[in-house]
Protein backbone atom coordinates (compact mmCIF):
# COMPACT_ATOMS: atom_id res chain seq x y z
CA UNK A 1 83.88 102.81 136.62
CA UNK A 2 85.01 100.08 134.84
CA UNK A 3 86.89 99.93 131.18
CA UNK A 4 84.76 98.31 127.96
CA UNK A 5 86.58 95.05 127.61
CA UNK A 6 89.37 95.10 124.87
CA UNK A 7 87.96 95.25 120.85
CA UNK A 8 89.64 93.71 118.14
CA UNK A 9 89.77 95.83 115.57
CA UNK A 10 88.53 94.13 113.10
CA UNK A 11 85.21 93.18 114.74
CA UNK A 12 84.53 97.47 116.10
CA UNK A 13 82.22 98.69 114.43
CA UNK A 14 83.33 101.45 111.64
CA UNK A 15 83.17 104.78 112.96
CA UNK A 16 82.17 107.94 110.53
CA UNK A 17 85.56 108.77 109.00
CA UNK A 18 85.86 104.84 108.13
CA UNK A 19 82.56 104.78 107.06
CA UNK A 20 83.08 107.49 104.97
CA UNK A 21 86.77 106.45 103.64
CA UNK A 22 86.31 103.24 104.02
CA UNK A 23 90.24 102.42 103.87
CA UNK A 24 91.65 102.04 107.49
CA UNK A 25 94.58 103.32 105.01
CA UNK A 26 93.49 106.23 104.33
CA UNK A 27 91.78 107.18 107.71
CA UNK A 28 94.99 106.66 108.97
CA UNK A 29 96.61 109.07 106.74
CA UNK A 30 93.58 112.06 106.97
CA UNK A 31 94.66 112.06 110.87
CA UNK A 32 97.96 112.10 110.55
CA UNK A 33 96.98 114.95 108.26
CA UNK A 34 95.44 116.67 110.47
CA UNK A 35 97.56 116.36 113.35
CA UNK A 36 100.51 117.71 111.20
CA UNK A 37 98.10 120.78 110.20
CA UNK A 38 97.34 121.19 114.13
CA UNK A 39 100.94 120.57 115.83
CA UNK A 40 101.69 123.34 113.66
CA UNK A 41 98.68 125.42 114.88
CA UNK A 42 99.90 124.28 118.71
CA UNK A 43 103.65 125.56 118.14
CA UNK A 44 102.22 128.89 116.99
CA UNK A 45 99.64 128.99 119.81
CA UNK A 46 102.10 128.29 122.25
CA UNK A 47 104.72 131.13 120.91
CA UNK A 48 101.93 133.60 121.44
CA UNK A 49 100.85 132.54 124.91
CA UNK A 50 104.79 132.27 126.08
CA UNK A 51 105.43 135.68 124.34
CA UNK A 52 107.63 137.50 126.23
CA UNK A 53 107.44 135.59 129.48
CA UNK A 54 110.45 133.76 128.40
CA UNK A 55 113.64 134.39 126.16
CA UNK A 56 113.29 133.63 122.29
CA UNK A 57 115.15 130.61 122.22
CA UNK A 58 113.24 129.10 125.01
CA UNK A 59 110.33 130.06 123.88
CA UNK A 60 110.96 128.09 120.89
CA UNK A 61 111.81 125.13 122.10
CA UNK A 62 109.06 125.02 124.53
CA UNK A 63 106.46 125.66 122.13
CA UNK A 64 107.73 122.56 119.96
CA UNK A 65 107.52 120.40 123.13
CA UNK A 66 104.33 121.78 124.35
CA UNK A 67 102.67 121.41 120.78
CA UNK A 68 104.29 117.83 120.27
CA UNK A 69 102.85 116.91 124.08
CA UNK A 70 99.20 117.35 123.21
CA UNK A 71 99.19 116.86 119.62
CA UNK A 72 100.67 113.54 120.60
CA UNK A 73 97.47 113.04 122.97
CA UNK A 74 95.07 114.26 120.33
CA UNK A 75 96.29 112.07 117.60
CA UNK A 76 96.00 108.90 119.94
CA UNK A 77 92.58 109.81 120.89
CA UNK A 78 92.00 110.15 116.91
CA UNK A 79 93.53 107.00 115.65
CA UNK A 80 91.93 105.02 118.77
CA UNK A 81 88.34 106.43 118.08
CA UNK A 82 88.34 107.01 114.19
CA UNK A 83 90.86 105.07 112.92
CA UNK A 84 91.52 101.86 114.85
CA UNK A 85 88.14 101.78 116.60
CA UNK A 86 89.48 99.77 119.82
CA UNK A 87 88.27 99.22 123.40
CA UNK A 88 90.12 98.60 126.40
CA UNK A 89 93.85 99.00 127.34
CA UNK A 90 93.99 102.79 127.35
CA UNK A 91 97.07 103.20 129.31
CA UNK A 92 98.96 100.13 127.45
CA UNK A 93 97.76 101.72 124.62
CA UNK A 94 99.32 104.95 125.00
CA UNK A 95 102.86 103.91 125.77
CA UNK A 96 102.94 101.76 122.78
CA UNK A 97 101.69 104.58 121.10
CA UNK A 98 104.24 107.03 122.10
CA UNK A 99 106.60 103.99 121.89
CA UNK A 100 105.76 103.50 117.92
CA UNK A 101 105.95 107.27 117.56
CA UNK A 102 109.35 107.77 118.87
CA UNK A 103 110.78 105.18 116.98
CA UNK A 104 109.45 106.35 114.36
CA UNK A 105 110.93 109.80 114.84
CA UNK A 106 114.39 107.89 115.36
CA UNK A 107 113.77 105.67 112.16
CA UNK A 108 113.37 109.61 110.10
CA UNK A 109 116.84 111.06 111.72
CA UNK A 110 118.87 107.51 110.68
CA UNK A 111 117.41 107.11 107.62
CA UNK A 112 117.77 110.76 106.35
CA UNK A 113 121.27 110.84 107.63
CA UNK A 114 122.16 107.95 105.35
CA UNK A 115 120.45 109.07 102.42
CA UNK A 116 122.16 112.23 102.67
CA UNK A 117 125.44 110.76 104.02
CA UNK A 118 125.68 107.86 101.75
CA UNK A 119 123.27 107.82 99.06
CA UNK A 120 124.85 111.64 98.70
CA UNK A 121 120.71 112.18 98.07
CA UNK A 122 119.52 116.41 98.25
CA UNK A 123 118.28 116.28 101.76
CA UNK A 124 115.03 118.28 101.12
CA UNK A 125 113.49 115.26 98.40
CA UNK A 126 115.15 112.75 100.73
CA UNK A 127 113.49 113.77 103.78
CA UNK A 128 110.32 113.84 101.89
CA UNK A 129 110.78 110.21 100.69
CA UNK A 130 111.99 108.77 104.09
CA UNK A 131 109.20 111.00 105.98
CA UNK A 132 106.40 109.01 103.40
CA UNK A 133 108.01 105.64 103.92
CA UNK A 134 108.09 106.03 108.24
CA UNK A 135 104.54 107.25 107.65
CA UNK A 136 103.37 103.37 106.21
CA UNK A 137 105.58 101.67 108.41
CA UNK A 138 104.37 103.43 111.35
CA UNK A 139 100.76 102.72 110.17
CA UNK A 140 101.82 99.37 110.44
CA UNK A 141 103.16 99.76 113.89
CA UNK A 142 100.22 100.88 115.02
CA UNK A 143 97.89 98.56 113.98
CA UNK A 144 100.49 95.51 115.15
CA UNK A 145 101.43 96.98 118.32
CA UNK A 146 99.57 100.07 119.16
CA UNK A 147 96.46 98.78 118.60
CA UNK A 148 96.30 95.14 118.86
CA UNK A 149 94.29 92.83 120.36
CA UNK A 150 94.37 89.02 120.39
CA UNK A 151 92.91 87.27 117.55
CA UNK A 152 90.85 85.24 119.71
CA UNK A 153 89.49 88.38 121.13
CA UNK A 154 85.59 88.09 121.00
CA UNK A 155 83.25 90.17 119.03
CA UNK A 156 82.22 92.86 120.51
CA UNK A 157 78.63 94.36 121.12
CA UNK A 158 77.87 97.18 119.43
CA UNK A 159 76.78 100.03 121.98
CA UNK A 160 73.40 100.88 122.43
């Protein structure tokens, strides 16, 4: 089978959540939404179907992994399909994907640690402020490196 060639996306045709939001923006923001609402959903899922088949504190940490593992595979299906409406390049993709996500996880723990470190900043209102402002830049990593295609890509035709 072969892959749909690659899909600017700025030429894809809007999908229903950005036909209905009409802000790539905000799309981006109902799935990250919704992913936050669902890895939580996951970890409990997964501390109920690891019950007692392995001690607490492994149990724990599994179910964050677990959760984290195919909430990150949900939310890339979601942002590819309803937010970033691209073709082509699954698997390059994905790793920059997981790529933006990570150093986006990285980008919370440093900047949290200095607010609270330097700035002397209550961590709770801190990490809510940092969390917000990793949440736009990584919107902007994903549409720059995630999901990017060459400018010069062609149209594409809409799918019958």
């Amino acid at each position: 089978m072969t892959e749909d060639p690659p899909t600017h996306p700025e030429h894809a045709p809007a999908g229903p959540l950005l036909r209905l939001v009409r802000r790539q923006e905000v799309a981006f923001a109902l799935v990250g939404a919704f992913n936050t609402l669902m890895g939580m959903v996951l970890t409990i899922v997964w501390l109920t179907v690891l019950g007692d088949a392995v001690s607490k504190d492994v149990a724990a940490a599994l179910s964050v992994a677990l959760a984290y593992a195919v909430g990150m595979v949900i939310a890339f299906v979601l942002h590819r399909t309803l937010v970033f409406r691209v073709r082509g390049h699954v698997l390059r993709d994905f790793v920059a994907f997981v790529g933006v996500n990570l150093v986006g996880m990285v980008l919370n723990m440093v900047l949290l640690q200095l607010a609270v470190s330097l700035l002397h900043a209550p961590a709770k209102p801190a990490a809510v402020i940092v969390m917000g402002l990793v949440a736009v830049a990584s919107f902007f990593g994903h549409r720059h490196i995630s999901f990017r295609r060459p400018t010069d890509s062609p149209p594409s035709t809409p799918a019958r």
